[in-house]
Protein backbone atom coordinates (compact mmCIF):
# COMPACT_ATOMS: atom_id res chain seq x y z
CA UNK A 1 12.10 6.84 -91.31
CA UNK A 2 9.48 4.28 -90.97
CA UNK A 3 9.37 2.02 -88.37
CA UNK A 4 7.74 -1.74 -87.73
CA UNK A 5 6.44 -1.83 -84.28
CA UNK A 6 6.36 -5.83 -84.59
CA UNK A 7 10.20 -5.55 -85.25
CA UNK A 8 11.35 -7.80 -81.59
CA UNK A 9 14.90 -5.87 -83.24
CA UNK A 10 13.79 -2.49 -82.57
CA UNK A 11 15.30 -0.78 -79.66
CA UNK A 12 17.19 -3.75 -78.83
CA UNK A 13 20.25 -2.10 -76.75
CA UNK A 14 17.45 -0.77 -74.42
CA UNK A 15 15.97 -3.58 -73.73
CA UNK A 16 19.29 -5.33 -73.00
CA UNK A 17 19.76 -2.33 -70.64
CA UNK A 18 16.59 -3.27 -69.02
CA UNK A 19 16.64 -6.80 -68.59
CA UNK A 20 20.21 -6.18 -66.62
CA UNK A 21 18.72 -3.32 -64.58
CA UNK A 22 17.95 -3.54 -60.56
CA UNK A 23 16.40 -0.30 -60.64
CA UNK A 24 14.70 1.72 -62.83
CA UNK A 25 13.44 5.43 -61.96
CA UNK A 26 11.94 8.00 -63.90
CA UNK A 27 11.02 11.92 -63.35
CA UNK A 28 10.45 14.89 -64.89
CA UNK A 29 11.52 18.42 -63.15
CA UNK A 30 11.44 21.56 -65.06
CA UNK A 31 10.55 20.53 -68.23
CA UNK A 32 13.78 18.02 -68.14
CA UNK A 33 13.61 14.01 -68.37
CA UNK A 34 15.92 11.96 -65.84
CA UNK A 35 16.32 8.30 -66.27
CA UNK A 36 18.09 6.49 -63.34
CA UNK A 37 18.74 3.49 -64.44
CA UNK A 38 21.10 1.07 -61.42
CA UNK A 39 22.96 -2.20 -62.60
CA UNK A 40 23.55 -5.11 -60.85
CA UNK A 41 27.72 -5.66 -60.56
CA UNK A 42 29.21 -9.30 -60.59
């Protein structure tokens, strides 16, 4: 699959993800990827 990396489209539910996100964390233990991601609640 080829993708268009002008595409604003592409990836679109993550960035929704991120605009709504309070927190974002990232790390890598043991060869395994954890993304933290905290929400704001209403």
């Amino acid at each position: 699959m080829v993708f268009n990396e002008e595409d604003e489209s592409r990836m679109i539910g993550l960035k929704m993800v991120m605009a709504e996100a309070k927190d974002v964390s990232y790390t890598s233990m043991l060869h395994l990827n954890n993304l933290v991601i905290r929400i704001n609640t209403k």
